[in-house]
Protein backbone atom coordinates (compact mmCIF):
# COMPACT_ATOMS: atom_id res chain seq x y z
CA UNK A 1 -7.83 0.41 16.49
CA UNK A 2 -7.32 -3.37 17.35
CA UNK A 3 -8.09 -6.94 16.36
CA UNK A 4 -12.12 -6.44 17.18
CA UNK A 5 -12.42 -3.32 14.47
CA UNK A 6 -11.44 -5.58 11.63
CA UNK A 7 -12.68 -9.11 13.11
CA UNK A 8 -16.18 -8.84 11.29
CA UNK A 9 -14.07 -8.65 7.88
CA UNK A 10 -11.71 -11.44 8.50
CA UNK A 11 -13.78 -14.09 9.96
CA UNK A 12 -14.75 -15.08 6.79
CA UNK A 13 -12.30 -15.60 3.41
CA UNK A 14 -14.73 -14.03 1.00
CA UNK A 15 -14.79 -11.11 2.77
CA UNK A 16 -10.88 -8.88 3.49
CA UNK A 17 -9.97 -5.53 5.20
CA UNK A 18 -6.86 -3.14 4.63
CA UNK A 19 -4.97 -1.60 7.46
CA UNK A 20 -3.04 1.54 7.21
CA UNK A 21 0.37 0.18 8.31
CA UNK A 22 2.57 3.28 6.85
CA UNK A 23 0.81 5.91 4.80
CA UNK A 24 2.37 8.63 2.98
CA UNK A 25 1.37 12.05 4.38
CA UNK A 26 4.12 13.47 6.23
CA UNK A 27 2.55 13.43 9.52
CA UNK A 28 2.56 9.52 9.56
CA UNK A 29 5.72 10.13 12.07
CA UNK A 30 4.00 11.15 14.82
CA UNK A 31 2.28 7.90 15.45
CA UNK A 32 3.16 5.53 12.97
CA UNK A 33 6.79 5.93 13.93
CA UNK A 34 6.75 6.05 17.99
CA UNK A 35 7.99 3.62 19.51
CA UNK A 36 6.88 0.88 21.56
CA UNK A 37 9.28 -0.94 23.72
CA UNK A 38 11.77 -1.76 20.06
CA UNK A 39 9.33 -1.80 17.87
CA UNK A 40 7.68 1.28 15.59
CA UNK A 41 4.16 1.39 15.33
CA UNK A 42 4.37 0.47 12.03
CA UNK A 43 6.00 -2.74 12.54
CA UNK A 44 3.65 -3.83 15.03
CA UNK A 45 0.80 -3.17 12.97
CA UNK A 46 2.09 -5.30 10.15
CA UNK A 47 3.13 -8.37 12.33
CA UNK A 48 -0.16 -8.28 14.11
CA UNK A 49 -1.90 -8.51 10.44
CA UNK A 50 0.81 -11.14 9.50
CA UNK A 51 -0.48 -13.05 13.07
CA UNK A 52 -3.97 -12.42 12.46
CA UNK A 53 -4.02 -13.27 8.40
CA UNK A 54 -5.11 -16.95 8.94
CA UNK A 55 -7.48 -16.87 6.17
CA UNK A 56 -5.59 -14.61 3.88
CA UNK A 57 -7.76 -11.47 3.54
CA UNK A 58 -5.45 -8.84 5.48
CA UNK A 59 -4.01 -6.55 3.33
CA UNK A 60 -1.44 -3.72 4.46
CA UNK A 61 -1.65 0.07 3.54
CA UNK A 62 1.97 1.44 2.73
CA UNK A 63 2.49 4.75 1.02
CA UNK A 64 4.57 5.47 -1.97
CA UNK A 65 6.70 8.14 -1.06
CA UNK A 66 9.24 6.43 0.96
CA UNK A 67 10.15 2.89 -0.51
CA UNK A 68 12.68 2.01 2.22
CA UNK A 69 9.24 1.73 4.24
CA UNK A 70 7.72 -0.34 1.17
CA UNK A 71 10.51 -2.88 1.08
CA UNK A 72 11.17 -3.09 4.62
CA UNK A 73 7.70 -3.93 5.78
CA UNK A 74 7.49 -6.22 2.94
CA UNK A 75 10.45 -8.13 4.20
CA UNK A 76 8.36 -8.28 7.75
CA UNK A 77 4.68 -8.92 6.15
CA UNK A 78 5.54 -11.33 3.23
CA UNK A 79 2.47 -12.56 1.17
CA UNK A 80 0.41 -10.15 2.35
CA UNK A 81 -1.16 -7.96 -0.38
CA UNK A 82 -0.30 -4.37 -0.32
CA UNK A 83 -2.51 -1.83 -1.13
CA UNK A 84 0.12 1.35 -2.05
CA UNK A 85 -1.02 5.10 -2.53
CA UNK A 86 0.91 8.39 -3.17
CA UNK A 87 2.08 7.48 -7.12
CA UNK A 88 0.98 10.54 -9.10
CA UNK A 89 0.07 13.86 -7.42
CA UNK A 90 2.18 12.68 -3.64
CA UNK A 91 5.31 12.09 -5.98
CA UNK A 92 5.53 8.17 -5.02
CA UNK A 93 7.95 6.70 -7.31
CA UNK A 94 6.37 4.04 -9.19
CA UNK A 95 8.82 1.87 -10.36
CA UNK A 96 10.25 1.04 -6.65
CA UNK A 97 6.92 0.51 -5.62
CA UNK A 98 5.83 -2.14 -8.08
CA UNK A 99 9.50 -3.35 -7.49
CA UNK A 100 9.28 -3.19 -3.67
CA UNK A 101 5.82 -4.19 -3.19
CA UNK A 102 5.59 -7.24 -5.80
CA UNK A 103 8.39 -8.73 -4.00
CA UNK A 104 7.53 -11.85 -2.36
CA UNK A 105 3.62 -10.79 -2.11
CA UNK A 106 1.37 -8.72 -4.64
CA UNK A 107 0.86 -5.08 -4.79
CA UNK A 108 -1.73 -2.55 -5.73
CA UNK A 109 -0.44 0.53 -6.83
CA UNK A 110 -2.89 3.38 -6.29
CA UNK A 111 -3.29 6.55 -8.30
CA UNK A 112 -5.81 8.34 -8.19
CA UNK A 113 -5.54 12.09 -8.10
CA UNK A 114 -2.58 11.79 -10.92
CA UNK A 115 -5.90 10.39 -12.90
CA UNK A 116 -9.03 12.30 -12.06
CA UNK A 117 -6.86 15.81 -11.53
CA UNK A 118 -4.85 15.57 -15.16
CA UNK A 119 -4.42 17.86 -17.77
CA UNK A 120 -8.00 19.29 -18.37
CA UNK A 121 -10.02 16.50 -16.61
CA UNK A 122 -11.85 15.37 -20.04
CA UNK A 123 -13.00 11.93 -20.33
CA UNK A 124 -10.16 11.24 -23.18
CA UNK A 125 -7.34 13.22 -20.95
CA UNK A 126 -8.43 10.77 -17.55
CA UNK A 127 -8.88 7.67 -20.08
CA UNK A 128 -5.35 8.33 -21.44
CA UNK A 129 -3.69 9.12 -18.47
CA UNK A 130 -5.33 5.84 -16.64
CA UNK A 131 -3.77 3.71 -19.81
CA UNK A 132 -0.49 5.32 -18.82
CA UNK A 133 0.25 4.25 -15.84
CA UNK A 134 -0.98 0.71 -16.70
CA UNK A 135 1.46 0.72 -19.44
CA UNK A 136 3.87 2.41 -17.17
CA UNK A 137 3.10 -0.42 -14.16
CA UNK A 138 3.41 -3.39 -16.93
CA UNK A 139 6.44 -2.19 -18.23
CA UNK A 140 7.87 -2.15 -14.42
CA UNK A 141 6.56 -5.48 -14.26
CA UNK A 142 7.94 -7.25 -16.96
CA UNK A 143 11.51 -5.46 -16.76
């Protein structure tokens, strides 16, 4: 979309945007991945939010299901938070993830559907799946 779609949430460091950078669905090829001149689109979309990150509040949507793409655009876009779907129902692996993404910059690992859609959807079945997967994410981060 360009530097004048997110401009109204940067200009001030209270206030932050995400942009998708490499999502998980498997259609993500078809744009995220052409090329321009030798760069994917993918790569220029995180070094333009590295460039344009002056006041910290860029953060970079990168999906779960392939980590190669987590840690290589967090070896391009160091520092900047990572906001990371597709853990649970897309089949992201966690534990690279929270690896991947914590590397060098702070992630957020994203599940959402492996929450609201477990077992049968009670209260107590959501509530203990949600402590899972903190537990689950902690022990990732302190291994």
């Amino acid at each position: 979309m360009g530097k004048d779609a997110i401009a109204p949430f940067i200009k001030q460091k209270e206030k932050g945007v995400f942009v998708l950078c490499k999502t998980s669905n498997p259609s993500s090829k078809d744009f995220q991945n052409s090329l321009s001149g030798k760069n994917h689109m993918y790569e220029l979309v995180a070094k333009k939010s590295l460039e344009l990150n002056k006041l910290n509040n860029i953060g970079l949507v990168v999906g779960a299901t392939n980590c190669k793409d987590i840690e290589y655009i967090r070896r391009l876009a160091r520092g900047i938070p990572f906001l990371i779907p597709g853990v649970g129902a897309q089949g992201g692996d966690l534990a690279k993830s929270v690896r991947y993404g914590n590397d060098k910059g702070v992630a957020l690992i994203s599940v959402s559907r492996g929450i609201i859609a477990a077992g049968d959807k009670s209260q107590t079945t959501i509530r203990e799946t949600a402590l899972d997967y903190r537990n689950k994410i902690m022990d990732c981060i302190n291994a």
